[in-house]
N, C-alpha and C. Protein backbone atom coordinates (compact mmCIF):
# COMPACT_ATOMS: atom_id res chain seq x y z
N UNK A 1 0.85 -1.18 0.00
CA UNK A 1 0.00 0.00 0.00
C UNK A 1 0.89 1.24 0.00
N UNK A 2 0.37 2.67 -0.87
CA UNK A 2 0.93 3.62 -0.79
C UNK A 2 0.40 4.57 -0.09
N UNK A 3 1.62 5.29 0.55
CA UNK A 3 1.38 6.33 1.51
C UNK A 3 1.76 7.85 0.92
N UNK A 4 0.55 8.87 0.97
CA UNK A 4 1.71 9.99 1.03
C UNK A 4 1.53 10.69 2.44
N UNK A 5 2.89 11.46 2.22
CA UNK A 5 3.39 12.30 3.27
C UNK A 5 2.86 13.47 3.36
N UNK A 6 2.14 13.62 4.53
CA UNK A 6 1.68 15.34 4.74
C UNK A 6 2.18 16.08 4.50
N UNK A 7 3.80 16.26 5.18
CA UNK A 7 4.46 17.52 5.62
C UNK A 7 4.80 17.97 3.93
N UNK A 8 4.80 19.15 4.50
CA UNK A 8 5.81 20.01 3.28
C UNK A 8 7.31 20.30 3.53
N UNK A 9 7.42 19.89 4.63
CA UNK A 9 8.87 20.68 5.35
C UNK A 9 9.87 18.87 4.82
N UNK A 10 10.59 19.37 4.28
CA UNK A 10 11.64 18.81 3.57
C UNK A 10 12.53 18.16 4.13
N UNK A 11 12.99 18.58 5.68
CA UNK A 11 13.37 18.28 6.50
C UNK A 11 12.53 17.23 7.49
N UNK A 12 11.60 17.30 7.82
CA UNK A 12 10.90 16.58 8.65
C UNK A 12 10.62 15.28 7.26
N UNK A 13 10.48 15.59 6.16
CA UNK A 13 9.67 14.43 5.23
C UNK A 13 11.11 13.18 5.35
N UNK A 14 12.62 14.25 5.43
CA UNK A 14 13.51 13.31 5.47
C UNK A 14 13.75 12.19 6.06
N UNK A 15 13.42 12.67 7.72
CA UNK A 15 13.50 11.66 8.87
C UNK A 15 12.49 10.67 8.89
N UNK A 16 11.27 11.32 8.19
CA UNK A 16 10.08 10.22 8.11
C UNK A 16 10.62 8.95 7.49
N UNK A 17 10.68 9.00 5.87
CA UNK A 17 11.01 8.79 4.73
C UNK A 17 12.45 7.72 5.75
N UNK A 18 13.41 7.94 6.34
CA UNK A 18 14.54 7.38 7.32
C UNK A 18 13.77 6.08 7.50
N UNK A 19 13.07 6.39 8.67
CA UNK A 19 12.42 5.82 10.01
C UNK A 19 11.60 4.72 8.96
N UNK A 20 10.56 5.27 8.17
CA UNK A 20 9.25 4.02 7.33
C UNK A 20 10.33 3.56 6.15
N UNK A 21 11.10 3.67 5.92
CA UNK A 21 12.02 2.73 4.95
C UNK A 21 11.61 1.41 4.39
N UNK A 22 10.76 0.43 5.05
CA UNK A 22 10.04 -0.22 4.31
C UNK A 22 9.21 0.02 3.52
N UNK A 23 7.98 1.18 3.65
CA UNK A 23 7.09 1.18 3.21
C UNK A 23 7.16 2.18 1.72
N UNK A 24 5.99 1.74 1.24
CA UNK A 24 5.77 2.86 -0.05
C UNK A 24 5.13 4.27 0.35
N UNK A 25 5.94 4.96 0.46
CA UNK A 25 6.10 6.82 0.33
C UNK A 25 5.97 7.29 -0.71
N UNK A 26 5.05 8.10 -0.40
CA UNK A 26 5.09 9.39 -1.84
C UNK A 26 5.20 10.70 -1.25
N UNK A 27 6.45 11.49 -1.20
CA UNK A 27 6.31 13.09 -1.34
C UNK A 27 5.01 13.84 -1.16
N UNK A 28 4.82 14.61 -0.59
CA UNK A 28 3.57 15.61 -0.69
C UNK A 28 3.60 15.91 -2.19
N UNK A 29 2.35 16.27 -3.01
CA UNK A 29 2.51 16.90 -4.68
C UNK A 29 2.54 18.01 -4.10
N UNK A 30 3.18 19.04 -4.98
CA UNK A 30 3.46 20.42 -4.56
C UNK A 30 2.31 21.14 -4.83
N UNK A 31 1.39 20.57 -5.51
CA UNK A 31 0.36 21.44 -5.70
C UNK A 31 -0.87 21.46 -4.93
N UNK A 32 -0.38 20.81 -3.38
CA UNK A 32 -1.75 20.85 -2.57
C UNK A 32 -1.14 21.80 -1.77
N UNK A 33 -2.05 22.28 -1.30
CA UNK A 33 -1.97 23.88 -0.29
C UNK A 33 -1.37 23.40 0.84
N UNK A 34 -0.80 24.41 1.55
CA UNK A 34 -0.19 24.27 2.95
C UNK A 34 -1.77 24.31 4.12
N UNK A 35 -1.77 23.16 5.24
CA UNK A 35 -2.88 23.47 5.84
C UNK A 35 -2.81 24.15 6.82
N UNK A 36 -3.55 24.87 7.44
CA UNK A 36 -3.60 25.73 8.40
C UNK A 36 -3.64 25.04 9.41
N UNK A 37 -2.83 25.09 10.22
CA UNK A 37 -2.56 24.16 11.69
C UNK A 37 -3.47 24.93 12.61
N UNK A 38 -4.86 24.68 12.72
CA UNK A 38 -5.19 25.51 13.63
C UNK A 38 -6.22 24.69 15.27
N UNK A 39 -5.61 23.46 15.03
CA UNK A 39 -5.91 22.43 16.07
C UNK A 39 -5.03 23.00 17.65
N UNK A 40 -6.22 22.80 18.59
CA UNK A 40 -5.46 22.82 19.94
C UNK A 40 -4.61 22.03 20.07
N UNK A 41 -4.61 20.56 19.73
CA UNK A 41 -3.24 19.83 20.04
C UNK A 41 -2.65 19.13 19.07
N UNK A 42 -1.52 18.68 19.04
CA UNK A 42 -0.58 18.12 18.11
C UNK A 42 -1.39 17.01 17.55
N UNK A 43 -2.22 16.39 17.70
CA UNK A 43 -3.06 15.22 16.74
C UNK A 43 -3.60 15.69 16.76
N UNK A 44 -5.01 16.56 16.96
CA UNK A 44 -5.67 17.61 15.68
C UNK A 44 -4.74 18.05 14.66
N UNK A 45 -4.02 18.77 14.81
CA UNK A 45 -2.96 19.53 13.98
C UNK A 45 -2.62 18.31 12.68
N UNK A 46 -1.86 17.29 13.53
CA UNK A 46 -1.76 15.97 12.32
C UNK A 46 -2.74 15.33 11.61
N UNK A 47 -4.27 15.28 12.31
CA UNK A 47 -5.23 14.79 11.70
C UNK A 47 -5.90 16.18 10.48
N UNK A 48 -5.87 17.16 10.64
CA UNK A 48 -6.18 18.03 10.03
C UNK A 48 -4.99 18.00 8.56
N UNK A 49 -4.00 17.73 8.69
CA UNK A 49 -2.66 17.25 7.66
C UNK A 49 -3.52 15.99 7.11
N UNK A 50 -3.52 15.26 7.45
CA UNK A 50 -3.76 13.87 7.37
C UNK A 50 -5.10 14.11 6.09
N UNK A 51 -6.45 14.66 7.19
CA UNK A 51 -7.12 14.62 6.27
C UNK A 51 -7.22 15.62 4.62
N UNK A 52 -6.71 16.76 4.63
CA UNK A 52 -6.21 17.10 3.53
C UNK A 52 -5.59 16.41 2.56
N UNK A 53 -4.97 16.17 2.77
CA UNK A 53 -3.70 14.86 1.56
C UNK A 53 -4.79 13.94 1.30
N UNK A 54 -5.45 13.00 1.95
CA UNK A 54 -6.40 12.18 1.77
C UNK A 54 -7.48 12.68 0.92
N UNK A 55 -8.06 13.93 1.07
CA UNK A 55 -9.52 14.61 0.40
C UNK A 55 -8.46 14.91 -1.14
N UNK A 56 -7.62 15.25 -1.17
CA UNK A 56 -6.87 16.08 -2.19
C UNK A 56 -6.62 14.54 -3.24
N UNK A 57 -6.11 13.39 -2.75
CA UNK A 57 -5.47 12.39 -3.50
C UNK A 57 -6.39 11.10 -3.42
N UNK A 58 -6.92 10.69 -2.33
CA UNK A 58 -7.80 9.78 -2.67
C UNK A 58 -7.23 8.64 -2.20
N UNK A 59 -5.89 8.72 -1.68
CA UNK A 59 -5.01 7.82 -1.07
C UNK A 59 -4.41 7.72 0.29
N UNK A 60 -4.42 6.85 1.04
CA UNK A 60 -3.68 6.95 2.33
C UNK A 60 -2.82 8.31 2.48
N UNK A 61 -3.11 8.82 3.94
CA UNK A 61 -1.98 9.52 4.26
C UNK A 61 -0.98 9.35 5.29
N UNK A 62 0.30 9.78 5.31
CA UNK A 62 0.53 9.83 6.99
C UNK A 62 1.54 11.28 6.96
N UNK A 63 0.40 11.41 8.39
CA UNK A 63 1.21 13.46 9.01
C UNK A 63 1.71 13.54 10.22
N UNK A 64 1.96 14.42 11.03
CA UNK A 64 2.75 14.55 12.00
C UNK A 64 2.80 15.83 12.16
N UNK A 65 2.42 16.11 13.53
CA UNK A 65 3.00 17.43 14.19
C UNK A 65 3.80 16.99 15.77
N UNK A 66 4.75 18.16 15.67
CA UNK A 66 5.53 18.20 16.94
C UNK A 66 5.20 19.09 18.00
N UNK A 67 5.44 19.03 19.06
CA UNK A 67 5.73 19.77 20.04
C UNK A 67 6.77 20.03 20.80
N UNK A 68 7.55 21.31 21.09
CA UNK A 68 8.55 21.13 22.53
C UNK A 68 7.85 22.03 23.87
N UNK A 69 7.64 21.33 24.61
CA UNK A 69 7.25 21.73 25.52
C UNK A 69 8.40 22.42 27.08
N UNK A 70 8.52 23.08 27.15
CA UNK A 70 9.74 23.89 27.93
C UNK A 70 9.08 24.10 30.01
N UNK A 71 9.35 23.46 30.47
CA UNK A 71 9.24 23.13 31.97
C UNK A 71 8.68 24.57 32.61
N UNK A 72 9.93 25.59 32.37
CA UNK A 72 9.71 26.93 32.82
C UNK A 72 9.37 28.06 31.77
N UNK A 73 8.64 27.73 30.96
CA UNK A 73 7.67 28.38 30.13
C UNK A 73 6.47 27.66 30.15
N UNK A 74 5.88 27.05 31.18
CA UNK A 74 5.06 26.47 31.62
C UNK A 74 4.16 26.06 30.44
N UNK A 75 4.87 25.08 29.38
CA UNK A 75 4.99 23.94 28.33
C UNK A 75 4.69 24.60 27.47
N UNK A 76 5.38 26.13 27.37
CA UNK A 76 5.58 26.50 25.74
C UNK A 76 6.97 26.38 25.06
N UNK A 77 6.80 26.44 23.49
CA UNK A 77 5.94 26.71 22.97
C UNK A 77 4.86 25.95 22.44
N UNK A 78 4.90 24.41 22.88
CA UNK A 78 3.91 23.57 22.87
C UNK A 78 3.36 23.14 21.42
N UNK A 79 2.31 23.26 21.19
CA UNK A 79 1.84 22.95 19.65
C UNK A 79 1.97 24.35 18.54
N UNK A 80 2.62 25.21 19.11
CA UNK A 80 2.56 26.20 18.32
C UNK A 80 4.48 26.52 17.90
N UNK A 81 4.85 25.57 18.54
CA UNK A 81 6.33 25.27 18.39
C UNK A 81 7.07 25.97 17.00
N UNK A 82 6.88 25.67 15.96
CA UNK A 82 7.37 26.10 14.67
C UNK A 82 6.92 27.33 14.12
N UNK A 83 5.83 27.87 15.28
CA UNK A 83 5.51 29.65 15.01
C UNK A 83 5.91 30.20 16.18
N UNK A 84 6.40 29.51 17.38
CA UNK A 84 7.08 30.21 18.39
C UNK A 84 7.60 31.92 17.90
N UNK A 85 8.45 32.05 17.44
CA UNK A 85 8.81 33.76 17.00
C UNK A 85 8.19 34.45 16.60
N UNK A 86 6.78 33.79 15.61
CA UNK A 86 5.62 34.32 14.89
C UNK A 86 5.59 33.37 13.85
N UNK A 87 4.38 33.84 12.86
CA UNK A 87 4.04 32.91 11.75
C UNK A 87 4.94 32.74 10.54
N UNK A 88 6.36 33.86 10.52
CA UNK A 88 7.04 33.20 9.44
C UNK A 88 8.13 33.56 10.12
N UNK A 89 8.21 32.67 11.24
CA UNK A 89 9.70 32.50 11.57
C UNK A 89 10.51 31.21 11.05
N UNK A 90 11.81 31.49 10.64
CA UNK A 90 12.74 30.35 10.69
C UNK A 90 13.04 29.68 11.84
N UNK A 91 13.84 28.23 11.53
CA UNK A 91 14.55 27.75 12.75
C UNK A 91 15.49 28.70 13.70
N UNK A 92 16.22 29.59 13.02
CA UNK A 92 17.13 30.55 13.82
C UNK A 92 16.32 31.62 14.91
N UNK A 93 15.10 31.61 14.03
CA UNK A 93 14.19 32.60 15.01
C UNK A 93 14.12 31.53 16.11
N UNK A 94 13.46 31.21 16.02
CA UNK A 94 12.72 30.00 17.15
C UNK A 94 13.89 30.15 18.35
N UNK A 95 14.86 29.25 17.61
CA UNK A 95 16.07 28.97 18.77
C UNK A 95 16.41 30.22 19.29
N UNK A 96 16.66 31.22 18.75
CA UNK A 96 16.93 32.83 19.51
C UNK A 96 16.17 33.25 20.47
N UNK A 97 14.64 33.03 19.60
CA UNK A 97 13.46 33.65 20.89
C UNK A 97 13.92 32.29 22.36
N UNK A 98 13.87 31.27 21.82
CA UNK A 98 13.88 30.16 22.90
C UNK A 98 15.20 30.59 23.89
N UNK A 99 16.33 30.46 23.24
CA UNK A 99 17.78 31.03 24.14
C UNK A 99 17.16 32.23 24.86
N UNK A 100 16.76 33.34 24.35
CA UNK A 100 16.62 34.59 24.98
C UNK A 100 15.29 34.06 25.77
N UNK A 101 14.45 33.40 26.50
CA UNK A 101 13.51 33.49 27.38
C UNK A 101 14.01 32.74 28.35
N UNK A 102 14.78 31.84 27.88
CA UNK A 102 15.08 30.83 29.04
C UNK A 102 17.10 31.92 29.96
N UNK A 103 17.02 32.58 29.13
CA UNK A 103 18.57 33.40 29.56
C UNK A 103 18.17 33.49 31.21
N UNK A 104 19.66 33.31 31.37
CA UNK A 104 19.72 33.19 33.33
C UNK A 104 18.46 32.21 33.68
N UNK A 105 17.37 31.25 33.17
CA UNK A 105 16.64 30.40 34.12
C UNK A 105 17.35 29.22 33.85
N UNK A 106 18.05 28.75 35.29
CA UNK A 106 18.22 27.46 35.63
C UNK A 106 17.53 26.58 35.45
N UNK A 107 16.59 26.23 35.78
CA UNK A 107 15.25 25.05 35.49
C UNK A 107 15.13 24.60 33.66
N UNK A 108 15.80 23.66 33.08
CA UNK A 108 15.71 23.80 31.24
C UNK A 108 15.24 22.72 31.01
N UNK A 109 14.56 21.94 31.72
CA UNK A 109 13.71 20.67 31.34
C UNK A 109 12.96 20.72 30.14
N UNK A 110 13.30 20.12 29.68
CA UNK A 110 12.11 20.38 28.37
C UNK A 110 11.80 18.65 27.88
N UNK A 111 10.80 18.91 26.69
CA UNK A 111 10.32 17.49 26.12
C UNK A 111 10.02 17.62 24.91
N UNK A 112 10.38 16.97 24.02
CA UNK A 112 9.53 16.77 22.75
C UNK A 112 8.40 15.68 22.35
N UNK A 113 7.48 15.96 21.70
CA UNK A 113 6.53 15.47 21.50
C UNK A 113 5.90 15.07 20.12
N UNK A 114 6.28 14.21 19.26
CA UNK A 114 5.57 13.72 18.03
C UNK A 114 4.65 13.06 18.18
N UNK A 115 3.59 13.02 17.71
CA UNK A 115 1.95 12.48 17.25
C UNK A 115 2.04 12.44 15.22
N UNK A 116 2.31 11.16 15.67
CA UNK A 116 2.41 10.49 14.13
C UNK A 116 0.87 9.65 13.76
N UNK A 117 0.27 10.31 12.86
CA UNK A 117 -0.85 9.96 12.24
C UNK A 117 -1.26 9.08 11.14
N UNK A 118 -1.34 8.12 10.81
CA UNK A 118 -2.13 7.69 9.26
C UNK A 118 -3.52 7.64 9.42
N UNK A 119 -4.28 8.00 8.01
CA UNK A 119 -5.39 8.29 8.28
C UNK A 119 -5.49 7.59 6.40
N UNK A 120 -7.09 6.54 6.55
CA UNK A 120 -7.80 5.93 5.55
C UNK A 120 -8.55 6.54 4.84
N UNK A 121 -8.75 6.27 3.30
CA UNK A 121 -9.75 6.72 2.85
C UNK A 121 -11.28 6.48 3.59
N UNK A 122 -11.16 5.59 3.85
CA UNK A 122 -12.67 4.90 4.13
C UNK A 122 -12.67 5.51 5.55
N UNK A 123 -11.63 6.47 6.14
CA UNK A 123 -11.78 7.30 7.82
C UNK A 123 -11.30 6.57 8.78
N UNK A 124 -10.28 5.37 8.78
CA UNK A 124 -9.89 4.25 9.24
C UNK A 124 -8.67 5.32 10.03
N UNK A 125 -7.81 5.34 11.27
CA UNK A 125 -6.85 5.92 11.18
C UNK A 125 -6.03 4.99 12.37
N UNK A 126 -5.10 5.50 12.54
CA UNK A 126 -4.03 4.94 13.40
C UNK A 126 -3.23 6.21 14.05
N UNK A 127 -3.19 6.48 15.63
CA UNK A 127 -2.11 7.29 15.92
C UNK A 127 -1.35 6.64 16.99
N UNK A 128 -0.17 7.31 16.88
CA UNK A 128 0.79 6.64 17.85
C UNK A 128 1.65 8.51 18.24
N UNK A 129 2.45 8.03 19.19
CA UNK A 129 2.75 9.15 20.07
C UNK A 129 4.53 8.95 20.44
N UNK A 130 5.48 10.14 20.31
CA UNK A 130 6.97 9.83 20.49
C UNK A 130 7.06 10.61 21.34
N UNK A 131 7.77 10.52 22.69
CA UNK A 131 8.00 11.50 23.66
C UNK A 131 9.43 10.87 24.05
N UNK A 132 10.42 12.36 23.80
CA UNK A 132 11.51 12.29 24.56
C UNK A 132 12.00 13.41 25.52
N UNK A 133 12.41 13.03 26.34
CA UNK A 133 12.91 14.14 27.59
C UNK A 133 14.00 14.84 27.37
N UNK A 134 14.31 15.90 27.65
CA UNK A 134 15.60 16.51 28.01
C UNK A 134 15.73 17.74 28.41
N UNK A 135 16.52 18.53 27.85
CA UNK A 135 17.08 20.00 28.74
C UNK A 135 17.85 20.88 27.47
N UNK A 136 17.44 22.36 27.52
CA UNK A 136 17.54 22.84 26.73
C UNK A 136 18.85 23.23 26.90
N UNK A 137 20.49 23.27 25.58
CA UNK A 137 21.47 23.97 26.29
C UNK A 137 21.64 25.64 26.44
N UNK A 138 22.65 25.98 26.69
CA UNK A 138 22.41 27.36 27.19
C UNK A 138 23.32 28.18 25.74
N UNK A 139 23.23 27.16 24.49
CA UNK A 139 23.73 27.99 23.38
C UNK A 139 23.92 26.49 22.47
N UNK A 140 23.61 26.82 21.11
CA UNK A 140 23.34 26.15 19.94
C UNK A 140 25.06 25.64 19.78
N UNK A 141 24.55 24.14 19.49
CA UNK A 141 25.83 23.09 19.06
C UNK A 141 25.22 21.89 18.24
N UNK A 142 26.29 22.20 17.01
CA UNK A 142 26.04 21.13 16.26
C UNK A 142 25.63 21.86 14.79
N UNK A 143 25.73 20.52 13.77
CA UNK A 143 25.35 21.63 11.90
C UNK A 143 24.68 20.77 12.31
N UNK A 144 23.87 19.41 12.53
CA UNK A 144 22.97 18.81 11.73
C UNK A 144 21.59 18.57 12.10
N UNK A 145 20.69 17.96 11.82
CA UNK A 145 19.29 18.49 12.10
C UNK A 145 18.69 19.82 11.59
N UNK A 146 17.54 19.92 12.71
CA UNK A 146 16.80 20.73 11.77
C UNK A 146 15.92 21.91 13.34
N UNK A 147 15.61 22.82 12.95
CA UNK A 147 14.38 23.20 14.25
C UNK A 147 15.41 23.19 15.47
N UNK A 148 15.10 22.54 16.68
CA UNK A 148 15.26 22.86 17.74
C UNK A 148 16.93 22.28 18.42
N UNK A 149 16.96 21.03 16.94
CA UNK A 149 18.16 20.65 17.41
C UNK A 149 19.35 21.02 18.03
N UNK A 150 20.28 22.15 17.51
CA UNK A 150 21.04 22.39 18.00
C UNK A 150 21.14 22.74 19.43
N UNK A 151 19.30 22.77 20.23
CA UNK A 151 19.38 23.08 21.77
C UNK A 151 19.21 22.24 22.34
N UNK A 152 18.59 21.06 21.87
CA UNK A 152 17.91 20.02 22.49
C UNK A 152 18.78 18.73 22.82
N UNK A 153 19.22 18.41 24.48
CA UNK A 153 19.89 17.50 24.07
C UNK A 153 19.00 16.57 25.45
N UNK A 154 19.35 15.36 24.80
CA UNK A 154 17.98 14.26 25.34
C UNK A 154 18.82 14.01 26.32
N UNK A 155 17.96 13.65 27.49
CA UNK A 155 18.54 12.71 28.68
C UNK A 155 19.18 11.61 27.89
N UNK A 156 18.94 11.06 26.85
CA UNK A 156 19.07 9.38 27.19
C UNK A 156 20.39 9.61 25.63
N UNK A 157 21.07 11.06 26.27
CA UNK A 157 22.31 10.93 25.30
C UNK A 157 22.92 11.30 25.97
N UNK A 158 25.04 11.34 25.16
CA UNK A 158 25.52 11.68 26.07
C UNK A 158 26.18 12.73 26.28
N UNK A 159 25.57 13.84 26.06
CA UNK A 159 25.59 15.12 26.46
C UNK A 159 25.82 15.77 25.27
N UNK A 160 25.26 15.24 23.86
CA UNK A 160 25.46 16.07 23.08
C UNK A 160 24.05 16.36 22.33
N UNK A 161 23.82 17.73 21.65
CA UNK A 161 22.91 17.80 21.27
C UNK A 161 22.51 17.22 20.18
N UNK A 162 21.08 17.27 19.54
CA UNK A 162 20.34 16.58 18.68
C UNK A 162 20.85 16.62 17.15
N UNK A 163 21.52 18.23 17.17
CA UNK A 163 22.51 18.38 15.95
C UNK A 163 23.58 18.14 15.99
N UNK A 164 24.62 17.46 16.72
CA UNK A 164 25.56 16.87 16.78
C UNK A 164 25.40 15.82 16.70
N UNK A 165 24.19 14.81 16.73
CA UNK A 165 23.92 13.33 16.83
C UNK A 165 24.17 12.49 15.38
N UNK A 166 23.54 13.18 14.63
CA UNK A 166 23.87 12.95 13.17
C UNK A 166 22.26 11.92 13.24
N UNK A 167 22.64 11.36 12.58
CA UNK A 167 21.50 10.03 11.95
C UNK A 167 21.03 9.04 13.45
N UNK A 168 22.22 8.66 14.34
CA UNK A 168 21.65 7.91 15.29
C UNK A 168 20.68 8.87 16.45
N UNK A 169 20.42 10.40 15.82
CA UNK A 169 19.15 10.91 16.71
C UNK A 169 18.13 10.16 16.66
N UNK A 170 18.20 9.31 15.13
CA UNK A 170 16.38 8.68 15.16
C UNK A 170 16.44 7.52 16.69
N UNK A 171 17.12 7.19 16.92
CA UNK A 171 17.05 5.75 18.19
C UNK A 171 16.19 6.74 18.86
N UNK A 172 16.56 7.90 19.80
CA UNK A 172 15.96 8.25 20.85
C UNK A 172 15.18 9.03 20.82
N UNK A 173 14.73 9.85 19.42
CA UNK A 173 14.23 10.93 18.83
C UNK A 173 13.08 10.80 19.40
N UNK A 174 11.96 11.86 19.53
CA UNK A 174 9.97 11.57 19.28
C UNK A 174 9.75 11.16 18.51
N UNK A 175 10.14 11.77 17.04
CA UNK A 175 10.04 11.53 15.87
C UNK A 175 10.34 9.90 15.53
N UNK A 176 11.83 9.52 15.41
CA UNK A 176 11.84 8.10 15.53
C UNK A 176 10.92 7.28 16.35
N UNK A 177 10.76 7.87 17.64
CA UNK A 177 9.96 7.06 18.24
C UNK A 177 8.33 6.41 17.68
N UNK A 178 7.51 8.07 17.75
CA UNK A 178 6.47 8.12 17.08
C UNK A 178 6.41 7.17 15.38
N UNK A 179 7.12 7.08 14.72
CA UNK A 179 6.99 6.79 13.68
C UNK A 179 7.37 5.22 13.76
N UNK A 180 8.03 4.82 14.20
CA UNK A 180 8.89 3.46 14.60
C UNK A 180 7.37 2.64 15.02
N UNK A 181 6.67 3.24 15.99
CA UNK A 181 5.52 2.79 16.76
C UNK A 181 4.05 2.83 15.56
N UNK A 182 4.06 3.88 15.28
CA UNK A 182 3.43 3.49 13.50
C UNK A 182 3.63 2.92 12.72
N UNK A 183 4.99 2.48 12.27
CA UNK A 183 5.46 1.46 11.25
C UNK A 183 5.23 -0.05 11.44
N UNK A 184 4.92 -0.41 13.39
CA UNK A 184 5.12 -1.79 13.77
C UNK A 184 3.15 -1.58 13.36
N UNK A 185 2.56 -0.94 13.85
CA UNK A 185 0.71 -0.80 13.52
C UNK A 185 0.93 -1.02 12.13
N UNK A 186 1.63 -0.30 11.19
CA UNK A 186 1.08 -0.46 9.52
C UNK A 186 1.19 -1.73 9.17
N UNK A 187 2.55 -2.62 9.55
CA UNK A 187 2.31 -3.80 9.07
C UNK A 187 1.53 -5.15 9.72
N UNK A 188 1.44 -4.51 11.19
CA UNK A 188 0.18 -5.47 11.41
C UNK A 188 -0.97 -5.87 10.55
N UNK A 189 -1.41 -4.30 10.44
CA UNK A 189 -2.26 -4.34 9.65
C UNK A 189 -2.45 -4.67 8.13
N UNK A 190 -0.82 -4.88 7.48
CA UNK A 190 -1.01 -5.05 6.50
C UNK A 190 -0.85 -6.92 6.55
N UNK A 191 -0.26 -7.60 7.49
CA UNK A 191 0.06 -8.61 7.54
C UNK A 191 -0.86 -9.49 7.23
């Protein structure tokens, strides 16, 4: 069975595209609109992806939205994560506004949060959920990744951030997680 991919972000379609390596992927077509994320939480947000691609193609989808949730920003910027600076901020924004709120607070707990979606023609869907822990650093390290990486470095590493990890981020990632936990559901179901 073929799948396409919600996202438009090129970067996120990469790690997907990583992680479902078995399965049949198709690219978003460039000619479906960007959807308006305007769900309270990260699976609205993905099901609202989800169902677009599906109404637009007529074919399976699978979407995904993230969250980082920040301890002492009392869990922002949360589902609004990738407009944190405003609605056309870059990754550099994000991480700046993020460095500059958390400046001088000790407390940097933070979490990420993927809600990985497939969703059926016939309204059939599947979600699964990636949560990883960690702590924000107190200044950007690392070229690789994408978004929050260069701040984000997980408990369950060893002390380096998400953009320094290279490719083995997917083991501990949300993202890996979330999607890993969807991939074992797709072939159940396809079994």
């Amino acid at each position: 069975m073929r799948y396409v991919l919600a996202t438009a972000n090129p970067d996120k379609a990469r790690e997907i595209v990583t992680v479902l390596a078995g399965f049949d992927l198709q690219l978003r077509p460039t000619d479906i609109p960007d959807v308006d994320e305007t769900g309270d939480t990260l699976e609205e947000n993905a099901r609202l992806k989800a169902d677009a691609i599906v109404a637009a193609t007529g074919e399976p989808a699978i979407a995904d939205d993230t969250g980082l949730e920040v301890a002492a920003l009392g869990g922002a910027p949360g589902v609004r994560t990738a407009r944190f600076a405003g609605p056309d901020a870059t990754y550099s924004d994000n991480v700046r506004k993020l460095l500059a709120d958390l400046d001088g607070v000790d407390d940097r707990r933070a979490r990420f949060i993927t809600v990985a979606l497939a969703k059926f023609p016939d309204g059939r869907e599947i979600v699964t959920t990636g949560v990883v822990d960690g702590t924000i650093a107190t200044e950007q390290r690392g070229l690789g990744g994408f978004g929050y990486d260069p701040v984000f470095v997980a408990d369950e590493s060893d002390g380096r951030t998400f953009a320094e990890m290279g490719d083995e981020k997917h083991e501990i990632s949300h993202r890996g997680r979330a999607f890993r936990a969807l991939a074992d559901k797709l072939a159940d179901l396809q079994a």
